[in-house]
Protein backbone atom coordinates (compact mmCIF):
# COMPACT_ATOMS: atom_id res chain seq x y z
CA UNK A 1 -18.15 2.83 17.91
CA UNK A 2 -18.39 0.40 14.71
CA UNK A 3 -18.97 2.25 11.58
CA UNK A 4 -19.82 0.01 8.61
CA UNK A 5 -17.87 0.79 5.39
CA UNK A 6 -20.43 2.55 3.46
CA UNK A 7 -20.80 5.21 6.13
CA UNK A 8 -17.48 5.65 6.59
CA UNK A 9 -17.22 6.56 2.62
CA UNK A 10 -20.25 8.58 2.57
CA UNK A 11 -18.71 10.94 5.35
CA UNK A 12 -18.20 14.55 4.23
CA UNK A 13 -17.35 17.70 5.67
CA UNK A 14 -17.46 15.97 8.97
CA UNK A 15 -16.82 18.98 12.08
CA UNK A 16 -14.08 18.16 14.00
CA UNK A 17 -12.72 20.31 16.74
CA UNK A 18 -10.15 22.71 15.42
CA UNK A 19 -6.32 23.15 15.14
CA UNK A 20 -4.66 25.73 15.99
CA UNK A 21 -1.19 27.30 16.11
CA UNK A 22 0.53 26.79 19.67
CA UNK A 23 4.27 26.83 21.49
CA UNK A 24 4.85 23.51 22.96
CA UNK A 25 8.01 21.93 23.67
CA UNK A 26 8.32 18.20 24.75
CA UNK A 27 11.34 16.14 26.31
CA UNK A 28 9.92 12.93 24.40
CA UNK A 29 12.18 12.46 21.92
CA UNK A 30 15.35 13.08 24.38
CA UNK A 31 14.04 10.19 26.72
CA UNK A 32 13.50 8.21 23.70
CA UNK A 33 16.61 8.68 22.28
CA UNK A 34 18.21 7.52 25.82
CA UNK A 35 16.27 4.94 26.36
CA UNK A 36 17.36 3.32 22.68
CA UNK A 37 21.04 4.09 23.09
CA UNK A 38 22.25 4.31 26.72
CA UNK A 39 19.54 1.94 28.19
CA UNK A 40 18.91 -0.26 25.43
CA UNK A 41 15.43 -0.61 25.80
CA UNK A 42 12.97 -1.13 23.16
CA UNK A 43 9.87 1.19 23.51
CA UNK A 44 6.64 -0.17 24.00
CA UNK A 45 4.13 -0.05 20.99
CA UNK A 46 1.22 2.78 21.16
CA UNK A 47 -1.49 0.14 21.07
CA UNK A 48 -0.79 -1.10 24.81
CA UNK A 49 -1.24 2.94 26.43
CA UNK A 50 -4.82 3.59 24.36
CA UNK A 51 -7.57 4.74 26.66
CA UNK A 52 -10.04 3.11 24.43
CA UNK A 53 -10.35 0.07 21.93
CA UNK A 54 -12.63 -0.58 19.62
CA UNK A 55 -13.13 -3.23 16.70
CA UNK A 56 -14.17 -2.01 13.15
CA UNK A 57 -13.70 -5.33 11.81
CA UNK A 58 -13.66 -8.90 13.31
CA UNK A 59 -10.67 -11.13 12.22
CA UNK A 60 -11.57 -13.97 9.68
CA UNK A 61 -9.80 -16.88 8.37
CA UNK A 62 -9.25 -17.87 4.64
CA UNK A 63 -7.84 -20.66 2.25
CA UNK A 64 -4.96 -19.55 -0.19
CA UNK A 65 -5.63 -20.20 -3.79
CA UNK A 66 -2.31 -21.63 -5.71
CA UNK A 67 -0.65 -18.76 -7.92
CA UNK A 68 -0.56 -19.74 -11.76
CA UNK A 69 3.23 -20.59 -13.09
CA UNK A 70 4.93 -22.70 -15.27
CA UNK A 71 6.86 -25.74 -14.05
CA UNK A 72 10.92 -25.17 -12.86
CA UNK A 73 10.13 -21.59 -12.18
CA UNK A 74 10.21 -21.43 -8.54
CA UNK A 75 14.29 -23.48 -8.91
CA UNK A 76 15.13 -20.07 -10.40
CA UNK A 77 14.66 -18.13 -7.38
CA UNK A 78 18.24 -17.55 -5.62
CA UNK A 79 16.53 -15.31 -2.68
CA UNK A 80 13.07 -13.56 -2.03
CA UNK A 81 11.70 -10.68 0.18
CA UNK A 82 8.54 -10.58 2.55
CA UNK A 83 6.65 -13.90 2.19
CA UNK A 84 7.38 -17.09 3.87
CA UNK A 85 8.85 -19.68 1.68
CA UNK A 86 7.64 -19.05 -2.39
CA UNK A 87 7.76 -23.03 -2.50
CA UNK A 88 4.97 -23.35 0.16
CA UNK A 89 3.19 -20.02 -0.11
CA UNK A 90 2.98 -20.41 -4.33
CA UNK A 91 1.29 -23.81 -3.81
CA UNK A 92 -2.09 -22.42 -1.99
CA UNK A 93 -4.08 -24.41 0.22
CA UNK A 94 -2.89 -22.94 3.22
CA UNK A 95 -5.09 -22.03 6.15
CA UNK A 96 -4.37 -17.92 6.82
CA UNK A 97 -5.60 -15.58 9.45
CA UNK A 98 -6.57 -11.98 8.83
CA UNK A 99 -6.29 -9.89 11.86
CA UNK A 100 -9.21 -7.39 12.99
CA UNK A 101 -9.47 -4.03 12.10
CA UNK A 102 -9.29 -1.87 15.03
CA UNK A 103 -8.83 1.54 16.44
CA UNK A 104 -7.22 2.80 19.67
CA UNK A 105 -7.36 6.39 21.25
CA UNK A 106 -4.72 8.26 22.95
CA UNK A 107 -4.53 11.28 24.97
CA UNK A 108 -2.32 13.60 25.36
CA UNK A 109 -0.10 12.40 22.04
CA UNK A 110 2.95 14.03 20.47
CA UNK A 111 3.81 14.38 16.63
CA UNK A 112 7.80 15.26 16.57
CA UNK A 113 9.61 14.96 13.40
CA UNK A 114 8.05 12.19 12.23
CA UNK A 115 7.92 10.03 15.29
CA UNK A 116 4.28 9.58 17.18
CA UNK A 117 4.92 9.88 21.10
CA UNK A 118 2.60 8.69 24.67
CA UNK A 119 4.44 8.67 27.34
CA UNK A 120 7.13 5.71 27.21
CA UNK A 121 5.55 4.21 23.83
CA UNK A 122 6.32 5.52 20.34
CA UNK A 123 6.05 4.79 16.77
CA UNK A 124 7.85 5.63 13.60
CA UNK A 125 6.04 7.23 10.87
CA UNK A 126 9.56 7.87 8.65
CA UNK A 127 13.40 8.71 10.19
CA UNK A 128 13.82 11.42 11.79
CA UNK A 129 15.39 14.31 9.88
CA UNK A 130 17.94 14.78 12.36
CA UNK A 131 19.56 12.48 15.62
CA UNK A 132 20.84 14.76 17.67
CA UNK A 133 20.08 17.53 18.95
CA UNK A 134 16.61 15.97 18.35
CA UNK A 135 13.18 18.76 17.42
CA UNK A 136 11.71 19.82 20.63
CA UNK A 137 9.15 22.52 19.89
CA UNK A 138 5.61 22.19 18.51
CA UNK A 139 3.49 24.23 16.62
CA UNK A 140 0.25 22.92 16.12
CA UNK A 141 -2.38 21.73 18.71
CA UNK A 142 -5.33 19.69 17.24
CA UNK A 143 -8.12 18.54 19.11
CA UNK A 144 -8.95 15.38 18.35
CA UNK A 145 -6.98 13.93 15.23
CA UNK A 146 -6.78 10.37 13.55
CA UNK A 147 -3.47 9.46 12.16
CA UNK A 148 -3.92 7.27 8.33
CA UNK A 149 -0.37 7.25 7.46
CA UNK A 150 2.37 4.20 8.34
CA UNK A 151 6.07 3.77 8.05
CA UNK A 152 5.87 1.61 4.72
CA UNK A 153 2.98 3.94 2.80
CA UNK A 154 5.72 7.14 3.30
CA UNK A 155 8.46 4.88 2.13
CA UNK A 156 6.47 2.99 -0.94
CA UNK A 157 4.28 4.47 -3.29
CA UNK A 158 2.56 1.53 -3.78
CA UNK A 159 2.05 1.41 0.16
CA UNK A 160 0.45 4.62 0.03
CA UNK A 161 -2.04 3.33 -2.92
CA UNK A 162 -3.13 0.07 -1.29
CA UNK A 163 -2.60 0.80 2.76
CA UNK A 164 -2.57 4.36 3.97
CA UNK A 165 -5.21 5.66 1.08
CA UNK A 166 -7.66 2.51 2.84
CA UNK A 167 -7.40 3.96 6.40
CA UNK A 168 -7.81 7.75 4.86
CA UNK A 169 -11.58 6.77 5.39
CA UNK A 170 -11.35 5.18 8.71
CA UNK A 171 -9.54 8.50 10.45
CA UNK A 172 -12.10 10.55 8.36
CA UNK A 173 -14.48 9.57 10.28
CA UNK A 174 -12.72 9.67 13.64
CA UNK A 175 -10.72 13.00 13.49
CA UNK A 176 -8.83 15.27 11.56
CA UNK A 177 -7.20 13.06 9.51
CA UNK A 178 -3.19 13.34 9.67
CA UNK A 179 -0.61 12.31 7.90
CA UNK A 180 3.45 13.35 7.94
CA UNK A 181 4.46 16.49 5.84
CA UNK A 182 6.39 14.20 3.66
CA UNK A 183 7.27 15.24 -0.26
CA UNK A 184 5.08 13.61 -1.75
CA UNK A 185 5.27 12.01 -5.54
CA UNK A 186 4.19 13.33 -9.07
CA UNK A 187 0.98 11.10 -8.52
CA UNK A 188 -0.27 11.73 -5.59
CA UNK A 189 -2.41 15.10 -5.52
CA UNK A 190 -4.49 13.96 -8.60
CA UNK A 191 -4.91 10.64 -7.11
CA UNK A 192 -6.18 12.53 -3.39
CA UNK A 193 -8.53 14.79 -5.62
CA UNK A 194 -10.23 11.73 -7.40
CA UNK A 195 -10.33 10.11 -4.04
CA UNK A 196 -11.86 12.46 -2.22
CA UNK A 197 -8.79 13.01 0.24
CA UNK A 198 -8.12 16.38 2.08
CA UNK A 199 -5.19 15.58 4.70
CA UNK A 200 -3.79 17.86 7.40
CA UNK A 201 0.10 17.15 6.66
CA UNK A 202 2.27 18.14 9.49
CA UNK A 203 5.41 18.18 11.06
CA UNK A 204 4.70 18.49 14.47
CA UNK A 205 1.58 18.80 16.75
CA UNK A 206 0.02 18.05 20.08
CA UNK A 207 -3.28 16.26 20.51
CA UNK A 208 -5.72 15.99 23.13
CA UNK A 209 -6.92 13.27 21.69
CA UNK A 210 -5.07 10.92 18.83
CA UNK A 211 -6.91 7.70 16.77
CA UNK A 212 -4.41 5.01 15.39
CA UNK A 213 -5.48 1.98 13.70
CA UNK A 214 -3.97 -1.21 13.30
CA UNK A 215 -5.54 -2.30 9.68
CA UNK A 216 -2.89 -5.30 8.51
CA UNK A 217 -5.20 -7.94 8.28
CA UNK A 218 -6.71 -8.66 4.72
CA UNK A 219 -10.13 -9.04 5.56
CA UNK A 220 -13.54 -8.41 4.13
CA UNK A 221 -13.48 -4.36 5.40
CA UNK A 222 -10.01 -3.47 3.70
CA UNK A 223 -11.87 -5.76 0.74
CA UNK A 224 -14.75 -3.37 0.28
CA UNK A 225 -12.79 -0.04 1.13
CA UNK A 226 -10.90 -1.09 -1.56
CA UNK A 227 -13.19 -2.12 -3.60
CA UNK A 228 -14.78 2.00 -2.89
CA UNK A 229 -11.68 3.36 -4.33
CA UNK A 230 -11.51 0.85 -7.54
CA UNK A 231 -15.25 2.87 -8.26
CA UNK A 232 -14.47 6.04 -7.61
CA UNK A 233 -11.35 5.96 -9.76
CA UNK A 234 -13.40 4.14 -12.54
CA UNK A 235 -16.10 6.86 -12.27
CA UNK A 236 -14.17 9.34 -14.07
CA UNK A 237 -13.59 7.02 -17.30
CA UNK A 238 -15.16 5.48 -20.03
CA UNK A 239 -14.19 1.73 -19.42
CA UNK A 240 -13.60 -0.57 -23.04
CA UNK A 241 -12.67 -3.83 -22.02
CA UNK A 242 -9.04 -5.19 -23.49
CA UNK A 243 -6.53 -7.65 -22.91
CA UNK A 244 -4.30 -6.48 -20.75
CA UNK A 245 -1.80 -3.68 -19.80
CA UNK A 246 1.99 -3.23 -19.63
CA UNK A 247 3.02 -1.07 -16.87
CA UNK A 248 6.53 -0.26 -17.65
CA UNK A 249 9.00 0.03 -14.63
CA UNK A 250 12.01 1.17 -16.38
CA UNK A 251 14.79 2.28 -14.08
CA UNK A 252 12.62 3.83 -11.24
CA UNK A 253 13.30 2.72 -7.32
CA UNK A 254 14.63 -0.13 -6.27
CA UNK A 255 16.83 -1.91 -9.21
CA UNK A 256 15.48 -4.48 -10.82
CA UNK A 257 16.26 -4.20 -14.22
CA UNK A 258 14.73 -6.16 -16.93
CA UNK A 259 16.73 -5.86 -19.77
CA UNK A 260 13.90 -6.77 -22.40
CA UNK A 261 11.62 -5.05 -20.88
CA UNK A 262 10.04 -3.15 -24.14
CA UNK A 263 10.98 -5.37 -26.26
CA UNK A 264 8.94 -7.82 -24.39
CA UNK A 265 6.28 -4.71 -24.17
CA UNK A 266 5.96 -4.55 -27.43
CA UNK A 267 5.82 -7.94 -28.19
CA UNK A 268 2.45 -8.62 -25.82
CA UNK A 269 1.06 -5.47 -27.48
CA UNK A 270 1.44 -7.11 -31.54
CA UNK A 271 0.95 -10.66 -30.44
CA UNK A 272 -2.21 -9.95 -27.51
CA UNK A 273 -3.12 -6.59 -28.25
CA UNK A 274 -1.71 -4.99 -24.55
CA UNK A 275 -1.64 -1.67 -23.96
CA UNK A 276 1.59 0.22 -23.10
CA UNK A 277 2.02 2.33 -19.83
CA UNK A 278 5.38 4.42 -18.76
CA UNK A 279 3.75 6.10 -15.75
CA UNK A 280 6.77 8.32 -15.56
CA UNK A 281 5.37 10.31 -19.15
CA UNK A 282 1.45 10.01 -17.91
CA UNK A 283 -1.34 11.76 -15.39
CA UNK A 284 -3.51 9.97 -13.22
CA UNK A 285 -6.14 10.34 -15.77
CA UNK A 286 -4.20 8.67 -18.53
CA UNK A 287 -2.99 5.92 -16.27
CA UNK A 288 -6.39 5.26 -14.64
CA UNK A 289 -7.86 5.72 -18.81
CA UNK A 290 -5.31 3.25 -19.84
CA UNK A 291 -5.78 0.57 -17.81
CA UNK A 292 -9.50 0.16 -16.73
CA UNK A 293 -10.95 -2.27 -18.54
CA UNK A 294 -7.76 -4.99 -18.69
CA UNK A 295 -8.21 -7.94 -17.60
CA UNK A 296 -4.72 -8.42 -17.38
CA UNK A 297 -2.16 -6.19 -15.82
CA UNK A 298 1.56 -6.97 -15.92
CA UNK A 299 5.12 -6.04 -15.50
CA UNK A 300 8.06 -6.49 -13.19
CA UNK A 301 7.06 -6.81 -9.66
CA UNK A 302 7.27 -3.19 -8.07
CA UNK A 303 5.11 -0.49 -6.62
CA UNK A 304 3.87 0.53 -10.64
CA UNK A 305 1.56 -2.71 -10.78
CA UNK A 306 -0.68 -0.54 -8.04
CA UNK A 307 -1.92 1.57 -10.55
CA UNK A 308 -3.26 -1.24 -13.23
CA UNK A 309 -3.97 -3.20 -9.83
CA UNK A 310 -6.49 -0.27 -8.79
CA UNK A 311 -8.55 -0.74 -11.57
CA UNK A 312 -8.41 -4.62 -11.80
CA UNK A 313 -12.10 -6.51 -12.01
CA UNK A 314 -13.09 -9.37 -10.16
CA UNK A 315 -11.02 -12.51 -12.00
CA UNK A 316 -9.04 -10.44 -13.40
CA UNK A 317 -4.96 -11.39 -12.63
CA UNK A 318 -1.91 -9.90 -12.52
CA UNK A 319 1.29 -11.58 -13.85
CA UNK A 320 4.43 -10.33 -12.08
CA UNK A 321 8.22 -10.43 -14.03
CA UNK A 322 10.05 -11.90 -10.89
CA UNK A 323 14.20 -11.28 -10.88
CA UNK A 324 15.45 -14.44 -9.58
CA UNK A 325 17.45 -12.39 -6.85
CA UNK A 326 14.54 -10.40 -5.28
CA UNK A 327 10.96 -12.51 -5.22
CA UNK A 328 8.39 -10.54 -3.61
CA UNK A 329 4.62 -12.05 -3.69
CA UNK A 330 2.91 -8.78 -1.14
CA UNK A 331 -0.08 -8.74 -4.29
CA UNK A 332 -0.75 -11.86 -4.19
CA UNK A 333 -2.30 -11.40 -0.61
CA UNK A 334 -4.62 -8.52 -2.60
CA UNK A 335 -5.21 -10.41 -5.37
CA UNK A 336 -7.00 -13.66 -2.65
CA UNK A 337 -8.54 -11.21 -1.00
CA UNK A 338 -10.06 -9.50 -4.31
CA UNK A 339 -10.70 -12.41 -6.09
CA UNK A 340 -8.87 -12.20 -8.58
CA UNK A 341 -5.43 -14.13 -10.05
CA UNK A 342 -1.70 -14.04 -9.26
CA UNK A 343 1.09 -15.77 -11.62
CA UNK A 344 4.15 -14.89 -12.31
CA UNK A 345 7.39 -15.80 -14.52
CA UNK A 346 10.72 -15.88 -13.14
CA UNK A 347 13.44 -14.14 -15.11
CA UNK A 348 17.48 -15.66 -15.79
CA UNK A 349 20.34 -13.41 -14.83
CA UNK A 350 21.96 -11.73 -17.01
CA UNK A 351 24.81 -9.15 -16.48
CA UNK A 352 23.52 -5.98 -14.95
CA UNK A 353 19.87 -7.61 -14.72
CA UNK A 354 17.59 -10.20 -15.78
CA UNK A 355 15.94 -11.43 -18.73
CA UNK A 356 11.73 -13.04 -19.39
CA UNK A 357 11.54 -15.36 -22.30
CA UNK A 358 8.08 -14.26 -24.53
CA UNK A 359 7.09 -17.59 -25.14
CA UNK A 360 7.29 -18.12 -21.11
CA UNK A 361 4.96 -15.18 -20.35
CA UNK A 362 2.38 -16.24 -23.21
CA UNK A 363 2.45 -19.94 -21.80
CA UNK A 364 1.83 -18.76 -18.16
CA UNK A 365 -1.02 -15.77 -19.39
CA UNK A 366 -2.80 -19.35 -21.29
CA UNK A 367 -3.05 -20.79 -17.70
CA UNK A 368 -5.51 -18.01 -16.34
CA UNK A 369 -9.07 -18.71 -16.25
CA UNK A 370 -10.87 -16.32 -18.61
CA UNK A 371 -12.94 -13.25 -17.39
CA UNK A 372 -16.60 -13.73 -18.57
CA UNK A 373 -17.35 -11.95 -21.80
C-alpha cells in the first residue's frame, strides 16, 4: 500500500465511497469517561486496535547541525519549552532518529465531539465541548474516511501549516479526508484553496472504515511533501529575491511581548533592506507575495514565522527573537530537515516583556552562510 509522494500530490478527484446522513448513538464516550475518572485507567492508543499497518516511509537517522548564535546567549535563558536541553540541542552534532511514516486502519470507528473512538482506545483531536452529560448521537456515516487533523494543528496555527496541511495528502489518497469542525482562522480558507485542500469537517460520524497516521518523524517524505506545498504556494507569485522579512507578532497568542519590536522592524528594514509583515492587516496572497524570495525570515519565535518559513529556499535561515522565559527551538527540527539555517538571539527582561539589542541581531544575521547569488 506504499504510495510515493508525487502520486500522492498528483491525486485528484479521487472516488471514495460516500457519506451520508444517519441516527447513531454510541455509549463510547460514557465508558470513556468512567474509565478516566472512576477507574483510573488510561486508554489505550488507536494504533495498537488497527486491522492493518502499513509503512509510507521508513525511519532514517540524521546528524544535527549547530544553530548560529552569539556567545553568552544561551546564560540568558531562565526556562524553555519542548526541546531537550538548549545547551546540548543548540550545539549540533547529535545523532537523531526520525520515526517512519505510517498508516493504520480501523473499523468500525467513532467521531464524538472531537474525540476519535475503537472500542477501549481513543484519541483526542481538541476538548470536548462539554464533560458531562457527554454527545451521544451521530449524524454522519462515511464509508471509508482518513483522518489529517491532530490535537496540536487544531490548537496552533502554525501546527496546522507545517503538520496537519502535510498529512492532508496522505488521507487524500486513502479516504475522505476528515478533519474536526473546528473555527478555523482568518488564514486558513485561502491557504486550503492555494493548496488544493477540500476537507469534510465534522462533528460527529461513524466509519466503516477509518485511516490514521502517525507522521512525527522528520524524515525525507514530510521533507518533500513539504517541499510540494513551498511550490505550489510560490506558483501563484512573481518571486524577486531580497534580504529578508520581518514577520511581526505583535500581541497575538501566547504573550511574548517584545517591546522593540518595530522599532527593531524598522531598523533591519533601513539598515538591510527587510521587508515588513503584520499578518493580522494582510491576505494569503500578500503574505505569501511578501515573503518569497527572502532569504532571511525573522521575528519572535511563534506560530507567524510559518508563513515566511513556507516560502523559505534551500540555505535560507530563520533567526528567532527568543524571550529568556519561554525558549522554544520546534523550527529548528524543519529547518535540518530542509536544509536550511536556525539562529537565534535571546532577549533581556524588561517589565511587562523583553527587549533584542540591534547590534545583537545584525552580529548573529553576519554569522549565516550566504545563499548563492
Amino acid at each position: 500500500m506504499t504510495k510515493s509522494t508525487s502520486q500522492l500530490f498528483s491525486i485528484i478527484d479521487t472516488d471514495f465511497s460516500s457519506q451520508r446522513k444517519c441516527s447513531k448513538w454510541s455509549l463510547l464516550p460514557v465508558k470513556d469517561f468512567l474509565r478516566r475518572k472512576v477507574f483510573r485507567k488510561v486508554p489505550i492508543n488507536l494504533e495498537s486496535v488497527a486491522e492493518q499497518t502499513w509503512e509510507l516511509a521508513p525511519s532514517e537517522t540524521s546528524i544535527t547541525p549547530p544553530a548560529y548564535f552569539l556567545p553568552n546567549q544561551l546564560e540568558r535563558i531562565t526556562s524553555w519549552l519542548e526541546s531537550g536541553n538548549p545547551w546540548v540541542q543548540m550545539a549540533g552534532g547529535i545523532k537523531v532518529t526520525h520515526t517512519s511514516t505510517r498508516g493504520f486502519l480501523l473499523k468500525n470507528a467513532w467521531l464524538i465531539d472531537g474525540v476519535l473512538y475503537k472500542n477501549t482506545a481513543c484519541s483526542y483531536l481538541h476538548p470536548r465541548s462539554r464533560r458531562w452529560p457527554p454527545q451521544l448521537h451521530v449524524k454522519n456515516e462515511i464509508d471509508r474516511g482518513a483522518v489529517f487533523c491532530s490535537e496540536t494543528g487544531n490548537r496552533y496555527f502554525a501546527h496546522w501549516l507545517m503538520d496537519d496541511c502535510l498529512m492532508y495528502p496522505l488521507a487524500a489518497a486513502e479516504g475522505i479526508p476528515v478533519t474536526t469542525n473546528q473555527p478555523v482562522g482568518r488564514h486558513v480558507p485561502a491557504y486550503e484553496n492555494w493548496l488544493d485542500m477540500t476537507p469534510t469537517r465534522l462533528n460527529n460520524a461513524f466509519f466503516k472504515e477509518l485511516v490514521i497516521f502517525s507522521d512525527r518523524g522528520q524524515n525525507q517524505h514530510r521533507h518533500a511533501r513539504f517541499n510540494a506545498i513551498h511550490e505550489k504556494l510560490l506558483s501563484h507569485v512573481n518571486i524577486q529575491p531580497h534580504p529578508g522579512v520581518f514577520i511581526l507578532r505583535g500581541n497575538d497568542g501566547s504573550k511574548r511581548h517584545l517591546i522593540n519590536e518595530m522599532a527593531l522592524a524598522e531598523y533591519m528594514h533601513a539598515k538591510r533592506g527587510f521587508r515588513i509583515l503584520d499578518i493580522t492587516k494582510a491576505d494569503v496572497a500578500n503574505i505569501v507575495a511578501t515573503c518569497a524570495g527572502a532569504q532571511v525570515v525573522m521575528g519572535v519565535e511563534g506560530s507567524q514565522l510559518i508563513h515566511g518559513i513556507l516560502t523559505l529556499p534551500p540555505g535560507g535561515a530563520i533567526l528567532t527573537l527568543q524571550p529568556p522565559n519561554r525558549f522554544v527551538d520546534s523550527y529548528k527540527l524543519m529547518t535540518d530537515r530542509d536544509r536550511q539555517h536556525f539562529g537565534f538571539v535571546v532577549g533581556i527582561a524588561e517589565a511587562d516583556g523583553f527587549r533584542i539589542d540591534p547590534n545583537e541581531v545584525e552580529r548573529t544575521l553576519d554569522l549565516f552562510p550566504k545563499l548563492p547569488d
